[in-house]
N, C-alpha and C. Protein backbone atom coordinates (compact mmCIF):
# COMPACT_ATOMS: atom_id res chain seq x y z
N UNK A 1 19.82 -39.52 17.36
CA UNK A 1 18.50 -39.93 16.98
C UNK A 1 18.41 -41.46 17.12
N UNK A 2 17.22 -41.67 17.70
CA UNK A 2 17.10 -43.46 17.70
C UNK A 2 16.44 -43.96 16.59
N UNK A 3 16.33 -45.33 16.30
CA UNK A 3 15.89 -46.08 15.40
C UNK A 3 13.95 -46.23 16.28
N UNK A 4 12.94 -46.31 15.38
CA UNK A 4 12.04 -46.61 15.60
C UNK A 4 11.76 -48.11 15.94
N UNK A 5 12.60 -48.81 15.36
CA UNK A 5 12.62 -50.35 15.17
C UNK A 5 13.58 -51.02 16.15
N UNK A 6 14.83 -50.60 16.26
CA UNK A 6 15.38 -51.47 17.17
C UNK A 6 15.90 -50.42 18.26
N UNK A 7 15.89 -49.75 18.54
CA UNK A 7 16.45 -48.53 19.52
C UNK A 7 17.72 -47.80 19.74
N UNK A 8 18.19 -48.90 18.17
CA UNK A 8 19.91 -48.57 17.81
C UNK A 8 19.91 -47.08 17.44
N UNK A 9 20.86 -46.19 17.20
CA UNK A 9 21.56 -45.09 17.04
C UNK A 9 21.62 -44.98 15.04
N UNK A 10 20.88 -44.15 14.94
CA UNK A 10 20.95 -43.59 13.73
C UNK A 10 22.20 -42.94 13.18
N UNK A 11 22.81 -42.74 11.89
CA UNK A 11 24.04 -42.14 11.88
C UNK A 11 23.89 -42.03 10.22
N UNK A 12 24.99 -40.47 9.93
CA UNK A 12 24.49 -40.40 8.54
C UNK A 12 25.64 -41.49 7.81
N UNK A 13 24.43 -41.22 6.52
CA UNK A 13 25.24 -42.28 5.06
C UNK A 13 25.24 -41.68 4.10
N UNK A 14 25.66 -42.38 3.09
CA UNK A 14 25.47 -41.90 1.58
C UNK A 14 24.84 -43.34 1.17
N UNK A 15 23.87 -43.32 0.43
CA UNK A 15 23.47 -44.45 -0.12
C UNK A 15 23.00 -44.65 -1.47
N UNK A 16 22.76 -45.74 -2.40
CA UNK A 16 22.32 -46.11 -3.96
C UNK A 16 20.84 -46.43 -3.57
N UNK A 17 19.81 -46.14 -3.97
CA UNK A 17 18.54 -46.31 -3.63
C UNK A 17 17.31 -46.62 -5.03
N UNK A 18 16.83 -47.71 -5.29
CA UNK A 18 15.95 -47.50 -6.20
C UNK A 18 14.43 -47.04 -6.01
N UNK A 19 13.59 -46.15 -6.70
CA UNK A 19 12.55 -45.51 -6.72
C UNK A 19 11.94 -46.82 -7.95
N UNK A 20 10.62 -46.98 -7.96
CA UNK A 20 9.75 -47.64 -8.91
C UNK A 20 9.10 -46.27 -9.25
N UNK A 21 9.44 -46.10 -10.31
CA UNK A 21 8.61 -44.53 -10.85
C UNK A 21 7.24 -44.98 -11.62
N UNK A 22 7.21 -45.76 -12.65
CA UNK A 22 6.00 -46.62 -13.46
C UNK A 22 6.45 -48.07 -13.16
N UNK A 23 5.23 -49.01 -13.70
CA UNK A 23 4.76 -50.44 -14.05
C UNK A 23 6.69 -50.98 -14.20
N UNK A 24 7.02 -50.28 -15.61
CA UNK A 24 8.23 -50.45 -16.19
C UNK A 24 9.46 -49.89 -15.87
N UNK A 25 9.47 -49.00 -14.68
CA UNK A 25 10.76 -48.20 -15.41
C UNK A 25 11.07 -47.46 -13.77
N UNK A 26 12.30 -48.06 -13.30
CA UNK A 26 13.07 -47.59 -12.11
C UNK A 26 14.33 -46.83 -12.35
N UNK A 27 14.01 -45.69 -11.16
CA UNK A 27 15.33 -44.95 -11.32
C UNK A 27 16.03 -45.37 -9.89
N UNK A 28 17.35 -45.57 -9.94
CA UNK A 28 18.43 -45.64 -8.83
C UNK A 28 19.36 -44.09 -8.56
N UNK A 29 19.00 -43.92 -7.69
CA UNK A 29 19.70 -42.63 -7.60
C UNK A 29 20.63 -43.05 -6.29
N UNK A 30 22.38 -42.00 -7.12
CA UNK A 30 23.25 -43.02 -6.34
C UNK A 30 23.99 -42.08 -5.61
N UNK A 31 24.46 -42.03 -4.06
CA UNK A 31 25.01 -41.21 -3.17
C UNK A 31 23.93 -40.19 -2.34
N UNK A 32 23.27 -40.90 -2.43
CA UNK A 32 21.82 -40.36 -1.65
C UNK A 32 22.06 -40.54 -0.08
N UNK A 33 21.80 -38.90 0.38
CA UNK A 33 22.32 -38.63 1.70
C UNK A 33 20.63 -39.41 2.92
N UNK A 34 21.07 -40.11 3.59
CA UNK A 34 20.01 -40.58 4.50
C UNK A 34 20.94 -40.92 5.91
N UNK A 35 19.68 -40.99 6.97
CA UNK A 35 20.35 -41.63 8.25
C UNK A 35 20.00 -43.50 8.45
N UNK A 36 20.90 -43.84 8.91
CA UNK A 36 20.97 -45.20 9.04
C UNK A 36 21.47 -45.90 10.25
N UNK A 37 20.37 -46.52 10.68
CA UNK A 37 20.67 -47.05 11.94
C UNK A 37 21.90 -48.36 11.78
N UNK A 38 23.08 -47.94 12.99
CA UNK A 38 24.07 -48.94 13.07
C UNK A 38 23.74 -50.27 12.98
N UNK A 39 22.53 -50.77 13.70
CA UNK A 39 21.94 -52.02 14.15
C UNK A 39 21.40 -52.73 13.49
N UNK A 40 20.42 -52.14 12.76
CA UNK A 40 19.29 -52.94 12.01
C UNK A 40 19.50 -52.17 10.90
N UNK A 41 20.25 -51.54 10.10
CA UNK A 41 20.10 -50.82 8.85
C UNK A 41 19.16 -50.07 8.41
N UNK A 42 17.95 -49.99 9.73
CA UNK A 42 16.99 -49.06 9.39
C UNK A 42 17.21 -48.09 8.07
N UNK A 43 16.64 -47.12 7.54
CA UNK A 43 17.37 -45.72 7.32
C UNK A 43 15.81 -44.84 7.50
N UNK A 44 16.21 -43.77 7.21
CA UNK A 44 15.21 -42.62 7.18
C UNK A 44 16.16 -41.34 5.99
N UNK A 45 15.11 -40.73 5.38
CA UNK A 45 15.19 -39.75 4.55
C UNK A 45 14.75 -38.36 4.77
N UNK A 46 15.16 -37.60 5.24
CA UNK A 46 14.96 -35.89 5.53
C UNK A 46 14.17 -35.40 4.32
N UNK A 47 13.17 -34.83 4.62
CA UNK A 47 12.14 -34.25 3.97
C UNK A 47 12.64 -33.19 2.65
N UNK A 48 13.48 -32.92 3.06
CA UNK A 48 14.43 -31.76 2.14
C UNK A 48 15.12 -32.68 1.01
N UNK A 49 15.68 -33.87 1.35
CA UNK A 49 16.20 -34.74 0.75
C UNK A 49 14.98 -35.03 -0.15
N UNK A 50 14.01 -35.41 0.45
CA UNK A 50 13.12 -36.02 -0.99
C UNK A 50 12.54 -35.45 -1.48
N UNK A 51 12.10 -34.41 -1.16
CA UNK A 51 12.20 -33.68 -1.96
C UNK A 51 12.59 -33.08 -3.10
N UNK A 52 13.62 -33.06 -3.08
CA UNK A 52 15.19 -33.14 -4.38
C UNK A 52 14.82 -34.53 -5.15
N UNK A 53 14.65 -35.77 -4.27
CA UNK A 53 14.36 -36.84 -5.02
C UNK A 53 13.14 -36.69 -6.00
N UNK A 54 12.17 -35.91 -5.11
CA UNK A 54 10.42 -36.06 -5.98
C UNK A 54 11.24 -34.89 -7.19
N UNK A 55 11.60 -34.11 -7.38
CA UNK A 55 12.33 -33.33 -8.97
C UNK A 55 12.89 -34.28 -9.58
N UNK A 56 14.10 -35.12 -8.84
CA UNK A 56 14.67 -36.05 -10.01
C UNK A 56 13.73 -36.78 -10.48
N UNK A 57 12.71 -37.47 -10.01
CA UNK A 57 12.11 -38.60 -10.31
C UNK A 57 11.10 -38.13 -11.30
N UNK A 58 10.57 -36.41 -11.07
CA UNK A 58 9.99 -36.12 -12.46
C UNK A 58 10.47 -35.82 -13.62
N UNK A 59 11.83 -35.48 -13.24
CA UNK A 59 12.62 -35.42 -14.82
C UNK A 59 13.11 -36.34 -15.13
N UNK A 60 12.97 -37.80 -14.74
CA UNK A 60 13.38 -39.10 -15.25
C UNK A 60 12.64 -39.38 -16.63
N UNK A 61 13.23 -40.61 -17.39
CA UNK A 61 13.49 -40.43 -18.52
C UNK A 61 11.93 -41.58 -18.45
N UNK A 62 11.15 -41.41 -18.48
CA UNK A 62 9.82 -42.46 -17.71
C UNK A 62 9.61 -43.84 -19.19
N UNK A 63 10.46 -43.54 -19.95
CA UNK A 63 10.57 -44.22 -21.00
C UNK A 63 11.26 -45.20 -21.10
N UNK A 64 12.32 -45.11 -20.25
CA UNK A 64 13.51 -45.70 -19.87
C UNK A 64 13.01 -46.90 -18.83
N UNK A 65 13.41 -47.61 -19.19
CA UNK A 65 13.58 -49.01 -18.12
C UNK A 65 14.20 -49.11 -16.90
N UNK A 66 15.46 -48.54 -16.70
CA UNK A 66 16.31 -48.32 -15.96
C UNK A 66 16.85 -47.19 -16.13
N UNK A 67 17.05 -45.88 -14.88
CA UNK A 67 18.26 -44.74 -14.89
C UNK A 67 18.69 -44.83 -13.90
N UNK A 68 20.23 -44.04 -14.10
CA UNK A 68 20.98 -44.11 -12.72
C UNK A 68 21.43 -42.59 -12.86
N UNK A 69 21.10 -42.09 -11.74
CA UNK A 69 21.20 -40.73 -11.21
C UNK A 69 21.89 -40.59 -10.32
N UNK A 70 23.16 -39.31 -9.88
CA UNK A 70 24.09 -39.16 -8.94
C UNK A 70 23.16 -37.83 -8.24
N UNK A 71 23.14 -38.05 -7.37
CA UNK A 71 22.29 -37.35 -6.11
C UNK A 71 22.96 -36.12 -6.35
N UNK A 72 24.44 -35.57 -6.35
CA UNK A 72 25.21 -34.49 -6.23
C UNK A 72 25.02 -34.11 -7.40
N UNK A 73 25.30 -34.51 -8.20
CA UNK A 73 25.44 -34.24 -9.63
C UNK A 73 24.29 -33.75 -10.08
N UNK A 74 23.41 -34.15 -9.67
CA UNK A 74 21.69 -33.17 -10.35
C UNK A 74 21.33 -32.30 -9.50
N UNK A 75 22.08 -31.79 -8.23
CA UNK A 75 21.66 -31.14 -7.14
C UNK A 75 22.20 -29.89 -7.57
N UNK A 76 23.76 -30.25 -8.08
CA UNK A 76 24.78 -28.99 -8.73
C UNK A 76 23.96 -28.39 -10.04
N UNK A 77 23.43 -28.88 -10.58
CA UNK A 77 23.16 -28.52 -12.04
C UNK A 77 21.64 -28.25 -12.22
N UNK A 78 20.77 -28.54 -10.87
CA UNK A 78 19.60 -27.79 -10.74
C UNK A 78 19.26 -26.24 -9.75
């Protein structure tokens, strides 16, 4: 797969990613599977993937200032 941006070669990752859920209060969800271009660090996220993200991000704690969520770990236990 190519990069939209620089024409470099996409390749998978695991990555730490923060979401702005409210005004106040971000979740980082960490080992988050995406593709990432070698070149420019592009990335892109598979629809299936965020999917899983849009669940975590509604069961976040929206009260909370900061959470940190393991991508695997809420995937196993949902």
């Amino acid at each position: 797969m190519k990069c939209h941006w620089c024409g470099g070669v996409f390749e998978q990752a695991l990555t730490d990613f923060p979401f702005k859920v409210t005004e106040t209060s971000i979740v980082i969800v960490k080992g988050l599977p995406a593709w990432q271009c070698r070149n420019c660090r592009e990335y892109m996220i598979e629809d299936q993937v965020m999917e899983k993200v849009d669940r975590i991000l509604a069961k976040a704690a929206h009260g909370a200032e900061l959470e940190v969520v393991r991508f695997a770990a809420w995937i196993e236990t949902s």
